[in-house]
Protein backbone atom coordinates (compact mmCIF):
# COMPACT_ATOMS: atom_id res chain seq x y z
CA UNK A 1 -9.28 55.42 -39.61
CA UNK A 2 -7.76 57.28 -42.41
CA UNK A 3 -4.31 57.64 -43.13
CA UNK A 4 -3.80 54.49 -40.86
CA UNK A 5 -2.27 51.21 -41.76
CA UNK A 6 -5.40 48.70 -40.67
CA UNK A 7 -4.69 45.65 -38.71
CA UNK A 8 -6.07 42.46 -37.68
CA UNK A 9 -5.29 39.78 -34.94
CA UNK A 10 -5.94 36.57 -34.90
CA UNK A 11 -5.92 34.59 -31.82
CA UNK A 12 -5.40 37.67 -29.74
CA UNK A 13 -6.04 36.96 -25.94
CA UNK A 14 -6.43 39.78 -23.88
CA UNK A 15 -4.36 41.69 -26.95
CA UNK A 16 -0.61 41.82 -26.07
CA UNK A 17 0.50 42.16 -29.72
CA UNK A 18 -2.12 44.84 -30.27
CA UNK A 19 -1.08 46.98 -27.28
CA UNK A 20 2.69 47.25 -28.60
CA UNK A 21 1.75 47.60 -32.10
CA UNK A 22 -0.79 50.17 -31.08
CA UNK A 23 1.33 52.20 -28.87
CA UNK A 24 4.48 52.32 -31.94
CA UNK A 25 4.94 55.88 -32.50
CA UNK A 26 7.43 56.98 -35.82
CA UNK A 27 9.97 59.65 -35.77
CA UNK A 28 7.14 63.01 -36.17
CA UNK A 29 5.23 61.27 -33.52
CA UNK A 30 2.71 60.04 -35.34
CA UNK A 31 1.19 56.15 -34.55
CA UNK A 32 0.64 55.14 -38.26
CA UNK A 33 -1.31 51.54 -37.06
CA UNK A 34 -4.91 51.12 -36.07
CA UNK A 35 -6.39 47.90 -34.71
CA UNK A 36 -9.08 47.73 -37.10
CA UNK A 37 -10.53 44.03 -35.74
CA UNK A 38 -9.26 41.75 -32.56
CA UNK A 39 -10.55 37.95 -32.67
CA UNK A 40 -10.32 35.84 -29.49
CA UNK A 41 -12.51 33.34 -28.56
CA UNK A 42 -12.16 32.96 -24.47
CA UNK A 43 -14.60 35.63 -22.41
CA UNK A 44 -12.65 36.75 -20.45
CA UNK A 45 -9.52 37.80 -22.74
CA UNK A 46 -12.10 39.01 -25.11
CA UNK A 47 -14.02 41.20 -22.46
CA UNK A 48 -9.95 42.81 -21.93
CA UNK A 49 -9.75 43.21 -25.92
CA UNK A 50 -12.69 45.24 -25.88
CA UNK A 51 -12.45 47.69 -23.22
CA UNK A 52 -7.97 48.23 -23.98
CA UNK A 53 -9.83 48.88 -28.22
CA UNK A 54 -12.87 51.36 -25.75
CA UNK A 55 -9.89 53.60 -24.08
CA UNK A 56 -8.00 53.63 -27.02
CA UNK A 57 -10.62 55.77 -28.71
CA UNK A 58 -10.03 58.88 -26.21
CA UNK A 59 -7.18 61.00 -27.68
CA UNK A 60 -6.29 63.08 -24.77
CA UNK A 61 -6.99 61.37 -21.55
CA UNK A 62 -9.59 58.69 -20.02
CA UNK A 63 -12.12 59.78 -18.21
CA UNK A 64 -13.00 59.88 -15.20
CA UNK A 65 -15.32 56.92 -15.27
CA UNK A 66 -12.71 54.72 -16.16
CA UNK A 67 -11.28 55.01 -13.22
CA UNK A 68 -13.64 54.39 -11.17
CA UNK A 69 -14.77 51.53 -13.17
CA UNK A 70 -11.24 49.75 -12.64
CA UNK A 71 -11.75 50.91 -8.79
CA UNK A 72 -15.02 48.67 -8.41
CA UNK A 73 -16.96 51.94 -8.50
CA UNK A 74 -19.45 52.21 -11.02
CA UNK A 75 -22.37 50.46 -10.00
CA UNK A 76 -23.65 46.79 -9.93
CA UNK A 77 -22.53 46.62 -13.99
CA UNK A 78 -19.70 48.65 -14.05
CA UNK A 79 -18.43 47.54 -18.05
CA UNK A 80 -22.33 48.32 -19.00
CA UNK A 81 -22.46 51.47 -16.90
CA UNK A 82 -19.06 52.93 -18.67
CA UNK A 83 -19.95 51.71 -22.26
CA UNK A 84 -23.71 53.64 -21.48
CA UNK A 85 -22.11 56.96 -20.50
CA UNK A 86 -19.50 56.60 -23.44
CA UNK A 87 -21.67 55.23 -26.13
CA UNK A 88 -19.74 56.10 -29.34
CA UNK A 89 -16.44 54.98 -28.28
CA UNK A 90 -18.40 51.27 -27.01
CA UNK A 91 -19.94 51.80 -30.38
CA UNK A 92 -16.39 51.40 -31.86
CA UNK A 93 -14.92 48.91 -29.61
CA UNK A 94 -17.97 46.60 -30.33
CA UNK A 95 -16.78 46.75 -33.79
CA UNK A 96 -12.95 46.02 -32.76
CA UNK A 97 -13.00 43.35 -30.47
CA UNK A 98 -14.75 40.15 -31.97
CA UNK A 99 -15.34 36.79 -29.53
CA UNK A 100 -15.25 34.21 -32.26
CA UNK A 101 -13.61 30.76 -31.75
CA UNK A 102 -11.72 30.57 -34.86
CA UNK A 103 -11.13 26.97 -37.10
CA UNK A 104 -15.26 26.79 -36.74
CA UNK A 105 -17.23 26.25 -39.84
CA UNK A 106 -18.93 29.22 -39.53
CA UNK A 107 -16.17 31.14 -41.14
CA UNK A 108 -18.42 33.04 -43.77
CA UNK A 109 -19.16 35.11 -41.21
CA UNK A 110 -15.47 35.97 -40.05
CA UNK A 111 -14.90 36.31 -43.50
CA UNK A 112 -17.31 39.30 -44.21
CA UNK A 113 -16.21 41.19 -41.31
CA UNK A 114 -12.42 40.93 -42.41
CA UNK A 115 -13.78 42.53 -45.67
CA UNK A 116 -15.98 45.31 -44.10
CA UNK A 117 -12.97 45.96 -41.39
CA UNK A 118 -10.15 46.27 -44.09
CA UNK A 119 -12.58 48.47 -46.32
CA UNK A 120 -10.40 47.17 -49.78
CA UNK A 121 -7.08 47.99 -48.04
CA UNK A 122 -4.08 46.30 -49.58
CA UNK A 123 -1.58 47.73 -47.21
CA UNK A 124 -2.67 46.10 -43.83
CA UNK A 125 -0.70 43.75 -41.24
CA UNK A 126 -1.90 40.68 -39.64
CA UNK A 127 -0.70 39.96 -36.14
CA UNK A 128 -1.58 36.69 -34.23
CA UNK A 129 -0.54 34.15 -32.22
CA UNK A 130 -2.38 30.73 -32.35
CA UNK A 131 -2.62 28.62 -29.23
CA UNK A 132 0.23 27.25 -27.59
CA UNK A 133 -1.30 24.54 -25.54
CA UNK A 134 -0.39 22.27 -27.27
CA UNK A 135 3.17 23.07 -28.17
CA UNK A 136 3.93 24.45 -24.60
CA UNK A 137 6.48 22.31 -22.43
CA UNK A 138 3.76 22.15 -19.71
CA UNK A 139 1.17 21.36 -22.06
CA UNK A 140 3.74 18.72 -23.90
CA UNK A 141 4.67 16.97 -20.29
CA UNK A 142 0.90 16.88 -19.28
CA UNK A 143 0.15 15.09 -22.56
CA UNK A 144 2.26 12.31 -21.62
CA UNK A 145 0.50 11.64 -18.90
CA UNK A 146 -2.67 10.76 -20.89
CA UNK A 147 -2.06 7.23 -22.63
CA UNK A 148 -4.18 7.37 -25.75
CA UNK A 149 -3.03 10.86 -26.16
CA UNK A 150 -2.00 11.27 -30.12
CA UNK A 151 -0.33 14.75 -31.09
CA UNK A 152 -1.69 14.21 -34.50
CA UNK A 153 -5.20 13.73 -33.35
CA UNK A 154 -4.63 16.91 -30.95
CA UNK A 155 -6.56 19.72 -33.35
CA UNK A 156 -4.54 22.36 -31.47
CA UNK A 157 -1.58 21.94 -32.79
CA UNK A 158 -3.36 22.46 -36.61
CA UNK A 159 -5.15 25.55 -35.02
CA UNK A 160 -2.44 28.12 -37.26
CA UNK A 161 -3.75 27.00 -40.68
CA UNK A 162 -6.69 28.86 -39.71
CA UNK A 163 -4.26 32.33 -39.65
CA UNK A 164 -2.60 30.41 -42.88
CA UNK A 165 -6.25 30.60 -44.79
CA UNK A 166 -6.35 34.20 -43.53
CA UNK A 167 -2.99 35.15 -45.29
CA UNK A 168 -4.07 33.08 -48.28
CA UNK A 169 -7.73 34.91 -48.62
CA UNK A 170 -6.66 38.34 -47.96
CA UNK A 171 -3.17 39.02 -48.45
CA UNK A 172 -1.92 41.19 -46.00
CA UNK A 173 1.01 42.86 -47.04
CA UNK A 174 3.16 41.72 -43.52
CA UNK A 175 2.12 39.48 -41.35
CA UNK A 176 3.69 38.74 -37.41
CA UNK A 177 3.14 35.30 -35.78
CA UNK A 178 4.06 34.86 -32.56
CA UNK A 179 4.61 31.34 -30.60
CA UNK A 180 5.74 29.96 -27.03
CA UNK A 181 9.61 28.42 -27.97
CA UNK A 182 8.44 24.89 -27.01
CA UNK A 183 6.83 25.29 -30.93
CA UNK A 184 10.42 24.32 -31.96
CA UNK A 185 10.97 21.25 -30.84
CA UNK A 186 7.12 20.03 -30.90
CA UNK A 187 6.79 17.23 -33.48
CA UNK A 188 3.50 15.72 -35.62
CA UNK A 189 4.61 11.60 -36.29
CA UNK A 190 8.23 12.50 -35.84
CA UNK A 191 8.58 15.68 -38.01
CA UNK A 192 9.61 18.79 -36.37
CA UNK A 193 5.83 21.19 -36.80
CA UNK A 194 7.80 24.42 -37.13
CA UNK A 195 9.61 23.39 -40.37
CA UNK A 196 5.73 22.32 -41.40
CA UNK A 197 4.65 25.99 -40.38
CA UNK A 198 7.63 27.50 -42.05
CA UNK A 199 6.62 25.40 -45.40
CA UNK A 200 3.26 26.51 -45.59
CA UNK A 201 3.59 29.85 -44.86
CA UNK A 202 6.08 29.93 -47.55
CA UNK A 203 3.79 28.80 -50.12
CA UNK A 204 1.33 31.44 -49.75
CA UNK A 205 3.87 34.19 -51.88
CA UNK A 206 5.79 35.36 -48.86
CA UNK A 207 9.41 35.76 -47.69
CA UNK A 208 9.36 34.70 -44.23
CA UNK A 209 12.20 36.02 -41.81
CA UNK A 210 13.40 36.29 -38.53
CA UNK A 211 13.53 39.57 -36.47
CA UNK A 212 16.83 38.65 -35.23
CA UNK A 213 18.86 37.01 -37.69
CA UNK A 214 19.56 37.11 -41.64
CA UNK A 215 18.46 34.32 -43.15
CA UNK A 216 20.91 33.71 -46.30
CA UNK A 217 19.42 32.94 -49.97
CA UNK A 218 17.75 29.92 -50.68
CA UNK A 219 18.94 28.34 -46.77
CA UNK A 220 16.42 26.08 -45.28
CA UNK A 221 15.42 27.68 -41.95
CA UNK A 222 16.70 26.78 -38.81
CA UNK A 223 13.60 26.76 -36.21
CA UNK A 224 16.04 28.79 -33.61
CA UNK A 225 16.80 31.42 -35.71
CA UNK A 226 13.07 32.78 -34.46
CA UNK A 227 13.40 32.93 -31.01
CA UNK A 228 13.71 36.43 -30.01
CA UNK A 229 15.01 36.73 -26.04
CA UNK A 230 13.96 39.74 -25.19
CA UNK A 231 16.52 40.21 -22.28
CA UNK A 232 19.37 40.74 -25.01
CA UNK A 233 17.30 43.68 -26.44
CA UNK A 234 16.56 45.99 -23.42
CA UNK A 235 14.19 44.13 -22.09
CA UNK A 236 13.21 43.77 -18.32
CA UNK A 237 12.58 40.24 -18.74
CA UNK A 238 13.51 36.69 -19.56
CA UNK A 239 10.74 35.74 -22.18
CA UNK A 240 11.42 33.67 -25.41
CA UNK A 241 9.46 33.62 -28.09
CA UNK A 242 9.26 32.24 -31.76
CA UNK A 243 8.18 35.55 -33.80
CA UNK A 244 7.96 34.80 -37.69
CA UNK A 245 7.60 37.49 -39.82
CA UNK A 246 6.09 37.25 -43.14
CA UNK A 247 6.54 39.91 -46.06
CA UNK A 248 4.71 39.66 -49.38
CA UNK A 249 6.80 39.07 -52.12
CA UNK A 250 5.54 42.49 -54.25
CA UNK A 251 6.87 44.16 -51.85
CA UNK A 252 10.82 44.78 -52.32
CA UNK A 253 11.97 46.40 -49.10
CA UNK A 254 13.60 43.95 -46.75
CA UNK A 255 13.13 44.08 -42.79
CA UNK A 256 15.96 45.34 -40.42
CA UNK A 257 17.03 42.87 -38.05
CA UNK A 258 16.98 43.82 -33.93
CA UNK A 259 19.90 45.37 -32.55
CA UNK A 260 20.48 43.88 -29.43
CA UNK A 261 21.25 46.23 -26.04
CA UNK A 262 23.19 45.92 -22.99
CA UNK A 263 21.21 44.02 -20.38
CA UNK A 264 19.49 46.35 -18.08
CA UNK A 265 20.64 45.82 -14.41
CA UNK A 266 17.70 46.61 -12.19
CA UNK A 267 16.65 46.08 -8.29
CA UNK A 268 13.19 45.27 -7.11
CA UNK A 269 11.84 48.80 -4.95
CA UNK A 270 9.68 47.11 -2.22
CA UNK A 271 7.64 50.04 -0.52
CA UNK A 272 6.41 49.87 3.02
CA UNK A 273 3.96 51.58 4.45
């Protein structure tokens, strides 16, 4: 779209990251972001990606076949049925939402649609989150019940150099990744893998920082200065995560941390019939 700021996730699931970047609206009430291209690999999540990129293409209001496509009421193939009566906006979610398993060596092909989705844009974001199975506490105390199991034969914890040769190739001029806060303390033959994510990132030419504290000149990182809870900034829930953010060094403005909010007191409405 013109006038928009493309951008691209990597590893998106179902497209959590997209939704709230989507949905950011400035001051005049424009939304200045577009979700030019969403990459998940697992059908399901995908199949979620692409009909949240289908309704975002109607301005005013869905219509009425959406509706009664989420009510089970749209014939024996519902998703075909609604992407048939609204072909351009399928058309354009087709485009957006791309099942690809990502680390494959087919990555030519992910390559050339990067370049036709960004168009030659310099001034795009990349957004991502790559999978946490591995670095998960459940995932980590499951491992250990596998006795040959090797962290540094588990490919899933290498699974973000794959977002790493994104940044590298392409050069977005911010870039968001997002983690599960058992990343922290996950280690590859005794070294901490978040200092080894912070490194790399590092050496592609950007300034990494935290959304929540300022990082002083020239101080190593400390892992926890990433984990944003999101109960301590208005948020109705207790969910930690390990956000990086990554700003390329041409560009001189720095990022405002988050203010953090009074917690919200709030009461469960049960409603009976």
């Amino acid at each position: 779209m013109e006038n928009y700021i493309p951008v691209l996730d990597l590893y998106a699931g179902p497209g959590g990251l997209a939704e709230g970047t989507s949905a950011f609206v400035l001051s005049d009430g424009k939304k200045p972001f577009d979700i030019t291209l969403s990459v998940e690999k697992e059908n399901s999540a995908w199949r979620t990606l692409r009909l949240r990129a289908f309704t975002r293409r109607f301005k005013d209001k869905l219509p009425q076949e959406y509706y009664q496509y989420i009510a089970g009421k749209l014939g024996n193939s519902p998703e075909k049925e609604l992407f048939k009566i609204h072909p351009a906006q399928a058309k354009l979610a087709n485009k957006e939402a791309l099942q690809f398993t990502l680390g494959d060596d087919c990555n030519l092909g992910l390559d050339d649609r990067i370049k036709e989705r960004l168009n030659k844009s310099d001034n795009w974001v990349l957004i991502g989150g790559p999978p946490c199975q591995a670095y998960s506490l459940v995932g980590r105390a499951r491992n250990k019940g596998i006795s040959e199991y090797k962290a540094e034969d588990d490919h899933r914890h290498f699974l973000y150099k794959e977002y790493l040769r994104i940044i590298k190739n392409f050069q977005p001029a911010v870039f968001v990744m997002e983690n599960v806060k058992g990343t922290l303390s996950s280690r590859i033959n005794g070294d901490l893998i978040f200092q080894h994510i912070l490194y790399d990132l590092e050496q592609t030419g950007y300034r990494i920082h935290s959304l929540v504290k300022t990082r002083q000149p020239d101080s190593r990182p400390d892992p926890h200065d990433f984990v944003i809870r999101s109960e301590q900034y208005g948020i109705l829930q207790e969910r930690h995560q390990g956000i990086v953010l990554g700003v390329r060094n041409d560009i001189i403005k720095e990022p405002e941390i988050l203010k953090s909010k009074e917690r919200v007191a709030f009461e469960p409405v049960f409603h009976r019939d």
